[in-house]
Protein backbone atom coordinates (compact mmCIF):
# COMPACT_ATOMS: atom_id res chain seq x y z
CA UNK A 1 275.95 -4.24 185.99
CA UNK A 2 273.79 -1.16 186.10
CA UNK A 3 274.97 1.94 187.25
CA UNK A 4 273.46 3.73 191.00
CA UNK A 5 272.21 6.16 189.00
CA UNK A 6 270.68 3.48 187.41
CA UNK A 7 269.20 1.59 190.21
CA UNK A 8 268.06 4.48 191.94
CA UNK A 9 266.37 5.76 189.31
CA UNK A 10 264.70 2.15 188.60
CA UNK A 11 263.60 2.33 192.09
CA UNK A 12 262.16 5.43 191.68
CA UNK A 13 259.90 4.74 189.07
CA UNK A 14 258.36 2.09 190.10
CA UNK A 15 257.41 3.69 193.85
CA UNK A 16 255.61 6.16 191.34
CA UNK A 17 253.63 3.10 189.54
CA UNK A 18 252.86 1.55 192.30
CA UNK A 19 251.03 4.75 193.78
CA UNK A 20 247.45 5.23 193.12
CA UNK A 21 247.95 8.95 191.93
CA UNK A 22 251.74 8.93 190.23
CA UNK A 23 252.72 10.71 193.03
CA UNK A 24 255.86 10.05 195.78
CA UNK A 25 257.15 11.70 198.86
CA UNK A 26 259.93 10.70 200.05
CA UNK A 27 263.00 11.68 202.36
CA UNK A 28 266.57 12.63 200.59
CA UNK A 29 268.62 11.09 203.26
CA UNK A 30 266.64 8.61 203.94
CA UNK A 31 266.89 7.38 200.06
CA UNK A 32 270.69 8.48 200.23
CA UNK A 33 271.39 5.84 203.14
CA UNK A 34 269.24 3.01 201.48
CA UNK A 35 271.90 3.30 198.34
CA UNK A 36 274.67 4.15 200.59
CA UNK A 37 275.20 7.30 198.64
CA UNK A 38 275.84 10.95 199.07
CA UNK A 39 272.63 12.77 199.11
CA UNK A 40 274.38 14.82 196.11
CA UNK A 41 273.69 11.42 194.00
CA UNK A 42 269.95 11.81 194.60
CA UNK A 43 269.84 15.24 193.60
CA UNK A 44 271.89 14.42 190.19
CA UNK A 45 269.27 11.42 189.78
CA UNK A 46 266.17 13.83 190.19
CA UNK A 47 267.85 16.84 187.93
CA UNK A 48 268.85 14.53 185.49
CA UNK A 49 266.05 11.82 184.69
CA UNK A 50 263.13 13.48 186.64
CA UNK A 51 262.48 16.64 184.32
CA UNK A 52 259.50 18.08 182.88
CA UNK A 53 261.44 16.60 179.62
CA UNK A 54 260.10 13.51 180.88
CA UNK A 55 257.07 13.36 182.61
CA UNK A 56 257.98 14.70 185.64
CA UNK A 57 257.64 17.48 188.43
CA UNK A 58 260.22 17.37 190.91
CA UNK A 59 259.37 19.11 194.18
CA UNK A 60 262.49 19.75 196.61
CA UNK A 61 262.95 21.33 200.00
CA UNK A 62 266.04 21.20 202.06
CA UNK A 63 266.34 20.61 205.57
CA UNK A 64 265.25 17.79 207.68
CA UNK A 65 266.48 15.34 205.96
CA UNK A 66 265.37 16.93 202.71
CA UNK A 67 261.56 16.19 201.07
CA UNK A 68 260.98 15.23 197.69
CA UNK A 69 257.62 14.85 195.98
CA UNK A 70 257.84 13.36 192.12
CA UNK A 71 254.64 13.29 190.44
CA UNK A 72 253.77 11.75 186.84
CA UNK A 73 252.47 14.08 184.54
CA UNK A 74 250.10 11.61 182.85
CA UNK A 75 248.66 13.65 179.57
CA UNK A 76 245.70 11.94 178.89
CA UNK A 77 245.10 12.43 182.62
CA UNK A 78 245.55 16.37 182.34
CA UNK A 79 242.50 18.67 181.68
CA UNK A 80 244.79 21.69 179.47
CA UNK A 81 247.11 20.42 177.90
CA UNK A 82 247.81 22.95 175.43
CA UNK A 83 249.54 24.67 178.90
CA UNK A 84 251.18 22.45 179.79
CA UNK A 85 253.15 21.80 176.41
CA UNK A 86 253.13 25.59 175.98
CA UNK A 87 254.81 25.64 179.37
CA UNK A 88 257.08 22.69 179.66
CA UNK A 89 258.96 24.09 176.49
CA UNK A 90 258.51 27.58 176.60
CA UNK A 91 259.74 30.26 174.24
CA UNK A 92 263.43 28.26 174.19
CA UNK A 93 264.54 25.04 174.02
CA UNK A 94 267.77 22.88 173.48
CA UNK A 95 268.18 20.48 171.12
CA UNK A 96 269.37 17.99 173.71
CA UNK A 97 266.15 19.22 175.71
CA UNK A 98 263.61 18.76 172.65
CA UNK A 99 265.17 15.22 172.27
CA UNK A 100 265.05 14.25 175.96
CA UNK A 101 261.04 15.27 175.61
CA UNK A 102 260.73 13.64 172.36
CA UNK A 103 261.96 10.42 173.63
CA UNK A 104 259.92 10.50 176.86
CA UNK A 105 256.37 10.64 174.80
CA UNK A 106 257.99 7.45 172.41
CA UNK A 107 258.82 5.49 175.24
CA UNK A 108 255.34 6.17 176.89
CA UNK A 109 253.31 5.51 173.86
CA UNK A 110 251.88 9.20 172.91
CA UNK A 111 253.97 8.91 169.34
CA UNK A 112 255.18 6.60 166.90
CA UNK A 113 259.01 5.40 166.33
CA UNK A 114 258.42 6.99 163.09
CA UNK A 115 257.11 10.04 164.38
CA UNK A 116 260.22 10.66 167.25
CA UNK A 117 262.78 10.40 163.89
CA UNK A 118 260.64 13.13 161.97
CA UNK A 119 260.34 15.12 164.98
CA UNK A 120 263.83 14.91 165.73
CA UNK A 121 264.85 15.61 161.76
CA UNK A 122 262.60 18.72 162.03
CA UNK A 123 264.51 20.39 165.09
CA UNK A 124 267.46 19.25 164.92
CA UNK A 125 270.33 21.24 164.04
CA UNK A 126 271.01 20.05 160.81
CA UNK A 127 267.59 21.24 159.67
CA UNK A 128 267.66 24.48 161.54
CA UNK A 129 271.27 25.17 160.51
CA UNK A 130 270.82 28.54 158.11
CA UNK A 131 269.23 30.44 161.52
CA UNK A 132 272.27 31.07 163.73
CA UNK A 133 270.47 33.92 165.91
CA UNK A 134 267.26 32.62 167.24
CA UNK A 135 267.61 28.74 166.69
CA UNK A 136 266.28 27.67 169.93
CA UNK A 137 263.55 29.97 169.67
CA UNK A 138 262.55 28.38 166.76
CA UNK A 139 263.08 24.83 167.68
CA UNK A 140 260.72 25.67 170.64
CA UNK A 141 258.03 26.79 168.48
CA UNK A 142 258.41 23.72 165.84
CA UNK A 143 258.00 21.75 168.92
CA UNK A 144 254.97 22.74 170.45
CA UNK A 145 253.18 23.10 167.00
CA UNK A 146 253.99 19.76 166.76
CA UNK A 147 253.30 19.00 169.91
CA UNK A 148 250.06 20.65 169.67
CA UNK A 149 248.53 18.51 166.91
CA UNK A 150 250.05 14.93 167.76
CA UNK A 151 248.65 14.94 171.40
CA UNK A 152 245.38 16.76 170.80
CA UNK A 153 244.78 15.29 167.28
């Protein structure tokens, strides 16, 4: 049996594919009562499966029951995307974070199986393991140079 986390997320995405523009508004308690959770389950939902990682901009405000707008970043859909690459990386990134970004563009189609594994074997840390100072510096910039050519080539 799936998890809530799960479920809720599930439930999530497809609200988003079923609107017109990939975009959702929705109440935090109002979602929290639905899956008899603790608002606090939402928020580790949206923080951890909702990232720019994966597609996603997350839009919060407390209060009132707490809004939420989740919108699809849909690439081929988005006029500069050279930004928004350059952006949703930035001058540092994780390994876990690269991965979790890597995987989102396999799963929706922008790269090959082939091309997550060399991707990930080009970042990782076993490659990158004679630069101890700067690592995630550079792992950002392998990224988005790859990054760069895959999507626009």
């Amino acid at each position: 049996m799936p998890g809530l986390s799960n479920i809720i997320e599930e439930f999530l995405k497809e609200l988003i594919e079923e609107a017109e523009d990939g975009i959702i508004e929705i109440q935090r308690n109002q979602l929290a009562q639905q899956f008899e959770c603790a608002p606090s389950q939402i928020n580790y939902v949206l923080t951890t499966r909702f990232t720019p990682y994966k597609g996603y901009y997350v839009e919060s405000r407390r209060g009132g029951g707490g809004y939420i707008k989740i919108v699809k970043v849909e690439m081929d859909r988005h006029e500069n995307i050279n930004d928004l690459i350059i952006n949703a990386i930035g001058k540092s990134i994780t390994k876990n974070k690269a991965y979790s970004m890597i995987e989102g563009l396999e799963k929706e189609g922008f790269i090959t199986k082939m091309e997550e594994i060399l991707m990930k074997a080009a970042i990782g840390d076993r490659a990158l393991q004679n630069v101890k100072k700067y690592r995630n510096n550079l792992r950002a910039d392998i990224l988005t140079n790859m990054m760069l050519v895959l999507l626009k080539g």
